[in-house]
C-alpha atoms as a PDB file:
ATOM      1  CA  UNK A   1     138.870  10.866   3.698  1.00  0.00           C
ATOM      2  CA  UNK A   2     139.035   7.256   2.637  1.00  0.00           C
ATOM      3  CA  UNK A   3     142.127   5.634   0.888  1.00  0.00           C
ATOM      4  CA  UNK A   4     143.272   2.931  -0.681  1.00  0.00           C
ATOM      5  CA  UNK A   5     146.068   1.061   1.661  1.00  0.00           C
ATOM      6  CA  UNK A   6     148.857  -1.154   0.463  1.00  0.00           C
ATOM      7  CA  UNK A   7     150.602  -3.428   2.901  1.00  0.00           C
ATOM      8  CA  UNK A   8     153.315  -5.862   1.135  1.00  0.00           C
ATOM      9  CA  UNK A   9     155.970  -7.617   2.405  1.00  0.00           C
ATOM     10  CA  UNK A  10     157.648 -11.542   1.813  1.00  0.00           C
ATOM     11  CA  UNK A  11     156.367 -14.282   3.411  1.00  0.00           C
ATOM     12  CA  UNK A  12     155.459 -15.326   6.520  1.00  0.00           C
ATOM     13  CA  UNK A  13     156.077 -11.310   7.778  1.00  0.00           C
ATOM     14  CA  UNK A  14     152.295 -11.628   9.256  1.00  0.00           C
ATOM     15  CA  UNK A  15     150.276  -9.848   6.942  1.00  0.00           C
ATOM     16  CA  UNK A  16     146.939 -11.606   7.303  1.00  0.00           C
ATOM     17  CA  UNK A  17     147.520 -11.649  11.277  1.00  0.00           C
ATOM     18  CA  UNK A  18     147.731  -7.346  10.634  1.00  0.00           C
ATOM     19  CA  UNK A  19     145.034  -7.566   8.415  1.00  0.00           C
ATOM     20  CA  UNK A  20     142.648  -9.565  11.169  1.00  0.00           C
ATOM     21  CA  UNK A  21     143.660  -7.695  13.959  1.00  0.00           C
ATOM     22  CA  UNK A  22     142.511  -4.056  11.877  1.00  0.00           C
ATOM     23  CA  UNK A  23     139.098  -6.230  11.047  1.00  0.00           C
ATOM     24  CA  UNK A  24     139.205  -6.394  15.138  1.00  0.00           C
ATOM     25  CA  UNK A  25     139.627  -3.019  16.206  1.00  0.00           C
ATOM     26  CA  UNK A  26     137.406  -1.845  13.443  1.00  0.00           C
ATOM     27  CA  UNK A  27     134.553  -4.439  15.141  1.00  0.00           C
ATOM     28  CA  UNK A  28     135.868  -3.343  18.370  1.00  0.00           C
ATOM     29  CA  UNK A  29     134.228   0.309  17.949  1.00  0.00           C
ATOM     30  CA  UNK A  30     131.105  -1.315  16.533  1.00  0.00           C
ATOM     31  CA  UNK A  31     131.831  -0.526  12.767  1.00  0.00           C
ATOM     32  CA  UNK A  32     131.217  -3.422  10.161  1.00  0.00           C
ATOM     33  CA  UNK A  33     133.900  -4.545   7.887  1.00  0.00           C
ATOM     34  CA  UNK A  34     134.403  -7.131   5.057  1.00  0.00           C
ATOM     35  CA  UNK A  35     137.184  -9.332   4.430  1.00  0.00           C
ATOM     36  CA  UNK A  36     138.169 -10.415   0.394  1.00  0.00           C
ATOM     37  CA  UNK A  37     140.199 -13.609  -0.271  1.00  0.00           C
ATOM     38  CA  UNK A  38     140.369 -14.854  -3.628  1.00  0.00           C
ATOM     39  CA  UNK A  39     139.285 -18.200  -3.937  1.00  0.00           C
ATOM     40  CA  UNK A  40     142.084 -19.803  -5.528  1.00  0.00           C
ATOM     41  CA  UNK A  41     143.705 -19.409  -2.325  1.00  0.00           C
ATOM     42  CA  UNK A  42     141.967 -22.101   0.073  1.00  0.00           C
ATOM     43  CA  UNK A  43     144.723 -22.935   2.098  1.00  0.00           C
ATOM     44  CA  UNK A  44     141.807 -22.175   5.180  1.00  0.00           C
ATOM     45  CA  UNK A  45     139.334 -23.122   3.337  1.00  0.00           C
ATOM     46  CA  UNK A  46     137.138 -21.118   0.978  1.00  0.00           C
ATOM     47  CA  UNK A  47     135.791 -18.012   2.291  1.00  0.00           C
ATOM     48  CA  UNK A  48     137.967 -17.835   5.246  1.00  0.00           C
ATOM     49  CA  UNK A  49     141.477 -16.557   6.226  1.00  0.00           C
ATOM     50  CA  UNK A  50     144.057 -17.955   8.982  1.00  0.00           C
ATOM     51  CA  UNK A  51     147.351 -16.356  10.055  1.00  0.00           C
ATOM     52  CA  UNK A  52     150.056 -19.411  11.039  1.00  0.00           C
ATOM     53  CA  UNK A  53     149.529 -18.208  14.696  1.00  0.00           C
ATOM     54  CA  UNK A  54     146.226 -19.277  14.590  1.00  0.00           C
ATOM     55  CA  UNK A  55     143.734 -16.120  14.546  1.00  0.00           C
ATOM     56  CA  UNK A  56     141.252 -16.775  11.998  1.00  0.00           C
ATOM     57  CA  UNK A  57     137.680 -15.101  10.253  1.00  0.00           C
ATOM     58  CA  UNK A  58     135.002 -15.658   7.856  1.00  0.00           C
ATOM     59  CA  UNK A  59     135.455 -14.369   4.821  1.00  0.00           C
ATOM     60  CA  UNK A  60     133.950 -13.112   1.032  1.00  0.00           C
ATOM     61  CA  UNK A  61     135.571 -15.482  -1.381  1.00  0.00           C
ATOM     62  CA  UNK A  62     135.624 -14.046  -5.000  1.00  0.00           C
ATOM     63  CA  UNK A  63     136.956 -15.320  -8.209  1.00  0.00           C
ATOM     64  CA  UNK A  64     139.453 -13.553 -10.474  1.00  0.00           C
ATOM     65  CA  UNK A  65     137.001 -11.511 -12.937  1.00  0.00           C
ATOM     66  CA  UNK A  66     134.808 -10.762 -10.356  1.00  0.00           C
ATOM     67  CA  UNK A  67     133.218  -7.161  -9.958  1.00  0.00           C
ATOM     68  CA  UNK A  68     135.016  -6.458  -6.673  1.00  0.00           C
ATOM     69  CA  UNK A  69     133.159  -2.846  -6.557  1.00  0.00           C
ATOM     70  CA  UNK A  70     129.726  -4.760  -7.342  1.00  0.00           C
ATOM     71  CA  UNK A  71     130.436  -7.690  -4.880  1.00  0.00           C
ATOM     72  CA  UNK A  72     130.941  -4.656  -2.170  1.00  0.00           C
ATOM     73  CA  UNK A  73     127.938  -2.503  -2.906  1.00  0.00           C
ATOM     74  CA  UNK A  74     126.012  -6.150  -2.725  1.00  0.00           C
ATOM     75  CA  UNK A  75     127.638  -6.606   0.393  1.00  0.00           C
ATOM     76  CA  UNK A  76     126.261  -2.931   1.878  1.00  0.00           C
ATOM     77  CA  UNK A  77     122.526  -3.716  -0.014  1.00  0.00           C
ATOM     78  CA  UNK A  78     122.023  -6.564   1.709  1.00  0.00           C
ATOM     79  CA  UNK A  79     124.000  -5.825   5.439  1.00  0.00           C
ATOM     80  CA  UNK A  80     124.011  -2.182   5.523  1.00  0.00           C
ATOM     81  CA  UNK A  81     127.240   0.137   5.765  1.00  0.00           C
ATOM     82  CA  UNK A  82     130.664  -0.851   5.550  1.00  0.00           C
ATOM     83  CA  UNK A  83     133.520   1.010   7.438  1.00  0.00           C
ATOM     84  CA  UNK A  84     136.034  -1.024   5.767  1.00  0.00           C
ATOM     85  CA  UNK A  85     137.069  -3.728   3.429  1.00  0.00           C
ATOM     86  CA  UNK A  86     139.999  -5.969   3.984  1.00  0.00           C
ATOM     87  CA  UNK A  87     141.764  -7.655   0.842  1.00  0.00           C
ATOM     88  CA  UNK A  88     144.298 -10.664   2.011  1.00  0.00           C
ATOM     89  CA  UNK A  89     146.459 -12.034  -0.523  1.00  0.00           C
ATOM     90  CA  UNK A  90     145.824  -8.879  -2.503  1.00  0.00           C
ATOM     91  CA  UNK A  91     148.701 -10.396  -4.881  1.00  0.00           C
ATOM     92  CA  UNK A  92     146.359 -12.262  -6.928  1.00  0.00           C
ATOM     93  CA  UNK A  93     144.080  -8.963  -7.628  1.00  0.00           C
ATOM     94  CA  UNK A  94     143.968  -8.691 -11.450  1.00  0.00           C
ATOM     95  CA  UNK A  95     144.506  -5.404 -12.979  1.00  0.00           C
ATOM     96  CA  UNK A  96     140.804  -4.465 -13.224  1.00  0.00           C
ATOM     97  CA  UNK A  97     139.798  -5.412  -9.929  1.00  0.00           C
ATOM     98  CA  UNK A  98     142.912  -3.293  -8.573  1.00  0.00           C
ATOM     99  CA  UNK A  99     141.196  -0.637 -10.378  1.00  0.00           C
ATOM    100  CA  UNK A 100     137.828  -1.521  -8.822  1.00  0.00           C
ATOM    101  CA  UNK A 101     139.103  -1.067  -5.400  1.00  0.00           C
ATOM    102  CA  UNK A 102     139.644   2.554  -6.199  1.00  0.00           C
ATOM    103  CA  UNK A 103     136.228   2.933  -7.110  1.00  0.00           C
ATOM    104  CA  UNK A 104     135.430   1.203  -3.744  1.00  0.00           C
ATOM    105  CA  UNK A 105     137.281   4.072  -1.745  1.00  0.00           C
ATOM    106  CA  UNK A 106     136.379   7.191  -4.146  1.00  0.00           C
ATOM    107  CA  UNK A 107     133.017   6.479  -4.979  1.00  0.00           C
ATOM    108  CA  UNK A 108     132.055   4.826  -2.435  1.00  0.00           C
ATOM    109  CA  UNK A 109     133.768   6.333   0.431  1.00  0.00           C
ATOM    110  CA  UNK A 110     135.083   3.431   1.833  1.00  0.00           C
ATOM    111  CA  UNK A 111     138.995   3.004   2.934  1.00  0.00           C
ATOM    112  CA  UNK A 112     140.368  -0.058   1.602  1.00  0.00           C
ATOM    113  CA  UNK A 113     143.081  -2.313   2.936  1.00  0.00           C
ATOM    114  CA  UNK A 114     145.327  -4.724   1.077  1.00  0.00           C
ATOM    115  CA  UNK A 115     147.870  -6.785   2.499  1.00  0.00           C
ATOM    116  CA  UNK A 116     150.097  -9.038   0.046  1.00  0.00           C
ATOM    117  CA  UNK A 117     153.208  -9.823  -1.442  1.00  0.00           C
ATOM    118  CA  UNK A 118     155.444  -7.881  -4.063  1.00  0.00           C
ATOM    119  CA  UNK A 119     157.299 -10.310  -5.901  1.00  0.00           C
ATOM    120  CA  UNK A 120     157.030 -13.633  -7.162  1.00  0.00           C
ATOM    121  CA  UNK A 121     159.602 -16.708  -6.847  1.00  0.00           C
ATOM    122  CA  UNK A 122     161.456 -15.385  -9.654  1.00  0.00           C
ATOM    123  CA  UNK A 123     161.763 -11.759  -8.549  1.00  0.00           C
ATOM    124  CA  UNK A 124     158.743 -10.218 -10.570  1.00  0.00           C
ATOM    125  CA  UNK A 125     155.676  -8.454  -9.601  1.00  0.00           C
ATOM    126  CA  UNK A 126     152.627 -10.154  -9.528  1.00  0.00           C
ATOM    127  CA  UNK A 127     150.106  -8.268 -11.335  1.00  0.00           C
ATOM    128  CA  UNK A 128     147.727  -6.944  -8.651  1.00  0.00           C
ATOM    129  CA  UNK A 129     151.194  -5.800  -6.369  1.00  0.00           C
ATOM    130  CA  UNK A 130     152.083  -3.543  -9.730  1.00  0.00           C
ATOM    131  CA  UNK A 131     148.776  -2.185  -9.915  1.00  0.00           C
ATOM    132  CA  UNK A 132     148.086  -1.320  -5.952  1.00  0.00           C
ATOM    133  CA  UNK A 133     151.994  -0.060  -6.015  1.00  0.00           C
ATOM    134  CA  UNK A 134     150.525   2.310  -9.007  1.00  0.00           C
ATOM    135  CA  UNK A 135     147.360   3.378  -7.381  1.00  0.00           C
ATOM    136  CA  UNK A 136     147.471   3.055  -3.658  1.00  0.00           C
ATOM    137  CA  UNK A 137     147.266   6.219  -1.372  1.00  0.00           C
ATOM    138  CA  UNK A 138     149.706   5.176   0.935  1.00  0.00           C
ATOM    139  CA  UNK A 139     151.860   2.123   0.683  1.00  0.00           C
ATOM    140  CA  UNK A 140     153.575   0.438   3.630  1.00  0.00           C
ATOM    141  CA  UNK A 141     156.525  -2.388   4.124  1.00  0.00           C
ATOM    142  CA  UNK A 142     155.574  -5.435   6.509  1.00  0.00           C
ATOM    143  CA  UNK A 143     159.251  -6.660   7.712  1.00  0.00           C
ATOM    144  CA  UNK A 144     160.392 -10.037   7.982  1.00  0.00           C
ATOM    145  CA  UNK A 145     164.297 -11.398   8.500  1.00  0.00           C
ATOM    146  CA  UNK A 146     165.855 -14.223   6.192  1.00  0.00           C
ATOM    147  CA  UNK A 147     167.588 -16.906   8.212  1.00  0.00           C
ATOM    148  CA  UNK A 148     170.672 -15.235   7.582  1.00  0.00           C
ATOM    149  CA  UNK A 149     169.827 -12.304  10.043  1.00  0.00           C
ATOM    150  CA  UNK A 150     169.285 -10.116   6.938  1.00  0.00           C
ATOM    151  CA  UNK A 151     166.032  -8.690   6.301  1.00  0.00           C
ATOM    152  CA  UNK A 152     164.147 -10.485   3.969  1.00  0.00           C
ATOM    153  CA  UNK A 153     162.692  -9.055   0.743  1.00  0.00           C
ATOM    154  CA  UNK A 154     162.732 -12.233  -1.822  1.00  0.00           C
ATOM    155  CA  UNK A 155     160.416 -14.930  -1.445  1.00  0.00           C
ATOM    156  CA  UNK A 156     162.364 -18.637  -2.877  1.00  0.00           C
ATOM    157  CA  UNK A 157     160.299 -21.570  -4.390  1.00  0.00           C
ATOM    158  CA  UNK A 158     161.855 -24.747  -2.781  1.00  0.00           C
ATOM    159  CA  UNK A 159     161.622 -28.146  -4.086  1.00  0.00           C
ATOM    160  CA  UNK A 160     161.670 -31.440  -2.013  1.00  0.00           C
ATOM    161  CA  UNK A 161     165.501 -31.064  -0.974  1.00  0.00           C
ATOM    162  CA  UNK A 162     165.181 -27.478  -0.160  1.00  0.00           C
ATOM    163  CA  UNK A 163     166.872 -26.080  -4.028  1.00  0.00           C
ATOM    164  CA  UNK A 164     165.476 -22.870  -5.364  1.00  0.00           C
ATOM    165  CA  UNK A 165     162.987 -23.777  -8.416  1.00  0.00           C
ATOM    166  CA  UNK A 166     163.557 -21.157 -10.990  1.00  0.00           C
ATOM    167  CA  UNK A 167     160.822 -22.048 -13.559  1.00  0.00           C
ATOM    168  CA  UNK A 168     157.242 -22.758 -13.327  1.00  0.00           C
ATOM    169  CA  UNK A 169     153.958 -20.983 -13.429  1.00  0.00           C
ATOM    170  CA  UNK A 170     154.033 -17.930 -11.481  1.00  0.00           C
ATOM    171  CA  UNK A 171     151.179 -19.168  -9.086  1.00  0.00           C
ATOM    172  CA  UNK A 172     151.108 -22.196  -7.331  1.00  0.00           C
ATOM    173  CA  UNK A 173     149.472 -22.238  -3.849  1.00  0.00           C
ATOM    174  CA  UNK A 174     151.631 -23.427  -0.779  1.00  0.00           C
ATOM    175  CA  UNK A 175     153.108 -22.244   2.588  1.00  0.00           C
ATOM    176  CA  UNK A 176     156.246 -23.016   4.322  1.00  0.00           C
ATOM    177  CA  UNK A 177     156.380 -25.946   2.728  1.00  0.00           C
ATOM    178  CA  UNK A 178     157.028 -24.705  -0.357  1.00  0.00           C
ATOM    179  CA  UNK A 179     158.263 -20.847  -0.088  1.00  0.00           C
ATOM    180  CA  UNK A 180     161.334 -19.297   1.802  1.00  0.00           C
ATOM    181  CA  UNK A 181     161.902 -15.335   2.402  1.00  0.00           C
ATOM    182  CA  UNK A 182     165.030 -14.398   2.042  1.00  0.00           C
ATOM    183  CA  UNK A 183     167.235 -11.695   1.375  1.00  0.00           C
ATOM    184  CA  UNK A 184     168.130 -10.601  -1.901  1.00  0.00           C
ATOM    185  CA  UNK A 185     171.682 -11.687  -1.093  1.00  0.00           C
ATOM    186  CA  UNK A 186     170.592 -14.925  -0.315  1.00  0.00           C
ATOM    187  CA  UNK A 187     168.315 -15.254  -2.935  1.00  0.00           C
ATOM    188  CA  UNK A 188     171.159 -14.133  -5.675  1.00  0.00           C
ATOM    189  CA  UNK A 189     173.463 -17.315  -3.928  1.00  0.00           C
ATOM    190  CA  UNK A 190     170.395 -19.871  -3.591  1.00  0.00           C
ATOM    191  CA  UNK A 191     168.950 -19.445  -7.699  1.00  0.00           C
ATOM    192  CA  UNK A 192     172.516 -19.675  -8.698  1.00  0.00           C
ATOM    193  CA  UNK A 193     172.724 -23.069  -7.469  1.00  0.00           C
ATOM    194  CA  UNK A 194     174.774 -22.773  -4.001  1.00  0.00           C
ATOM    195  CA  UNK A 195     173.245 -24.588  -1.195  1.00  0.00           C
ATOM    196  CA  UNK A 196     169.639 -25.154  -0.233  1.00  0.00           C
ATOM    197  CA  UNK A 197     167.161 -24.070   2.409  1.00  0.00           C
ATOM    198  CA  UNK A 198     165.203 -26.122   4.710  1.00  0.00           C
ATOM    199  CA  UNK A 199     162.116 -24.617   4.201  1.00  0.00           C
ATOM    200  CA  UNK A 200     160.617 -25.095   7.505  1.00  0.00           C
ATOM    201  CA  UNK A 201     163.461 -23.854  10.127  1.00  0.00           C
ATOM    202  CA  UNK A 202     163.548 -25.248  13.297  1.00  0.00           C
ATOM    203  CA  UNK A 203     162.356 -23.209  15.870  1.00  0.00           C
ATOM    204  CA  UNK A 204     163.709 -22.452  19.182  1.00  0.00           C
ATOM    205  CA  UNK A 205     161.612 -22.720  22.418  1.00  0.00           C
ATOM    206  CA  UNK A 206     159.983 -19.837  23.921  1.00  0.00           C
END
């Protein structure tokens, strides 16, 4: 029976390199699949998704009051059967189209799989993580560690000098560059003002 799937985790814990490598075994046993990104995100460029170890794939780009049930049922109409639909950056989901991707798995039939993160830089759910947290089937944990050793759970906006930001609007597009996972211990000590993070760490040969 189909379901609706919700993988979340920090940053950088490899969701969208999970969420190609399903697409591949799915393709792998000759079954068809489509992959959602919203278009706001176009870090890859619109209508495709990357994972920083380089896998990459084409992707269906859609805009935040899109019909995500329509745009899939368009999708079957003009390719023919779907075995599965991949969301990446399922964060960004607005209430309704959360609510759409149920429709996608119990009327249509087809499982769906989300990957994104819970929380925002301030420690607050973004609105399509509250929704797929409400509604999802089965919901799932990606880990990641903080640079502590911890594991990390809180994702920290980082200015130019590495301090936490602790006001702005709740999305702003960026990578390493701009976003640290930490613990929530470390989180607690960096928004209170104690030390900074380098937001790229250095990384030790292989």
């Amino acid at each position: 029976m189909a379901k609706l799937y919700f993988y979340y985790s920090a940053m950088n814990a490899g969701k969208t390199t999970t969420l190609l490598q399903s697409a591949h075994n799915y393709r792998e046993r000759g079954m068809r699949v489509a992959i959602l990104t919203p278009r706001l995100d176009d870090r890859a460029g619109t209508g495709r998704v990357a994972s920083r170890i380089g896998l990459s794939s084409d992707a269906i780009a859609f805009g935040q009051d899109e019909d995500l049930q329509a745009r899939v049922q368009a999708d079957i109409d003009a390719n023919g059967p779907l075995h599965c639909v991949l969301v990446d950056e399922a964060q960004f989901l607005g209430r309704s189209q959360a609510w759409q991707l149920t429709e996608v798995v119990d009327a249509l039939g087809i499982p769906v799989l989300c990957y994104g993160l819970r929380t925002d830089f301030r420690g607050e759910l973004f609105e399509g993580s509250q929704y797929l947290l409400a509604w999802a089937d089965e919901i799932s944990e990606i880990k990641t560690i903080c640079h502590s050793g911890s594991k990390a759970t809180m994702v920290v906006r980082v200015d130019e000098q590495g301090r936490a930001v602790r006001e702005g609007p709740q999305v702003e597009i960026g990578g390493n560059e701009r976003y640290v996972s930490v613990s929530r211990a470390e989180y607690k000590r960096v928004m209170r003002g104690e030390g900074r993070i380098d937001p790229a760490q250095p990384q030790l040969p292989l």
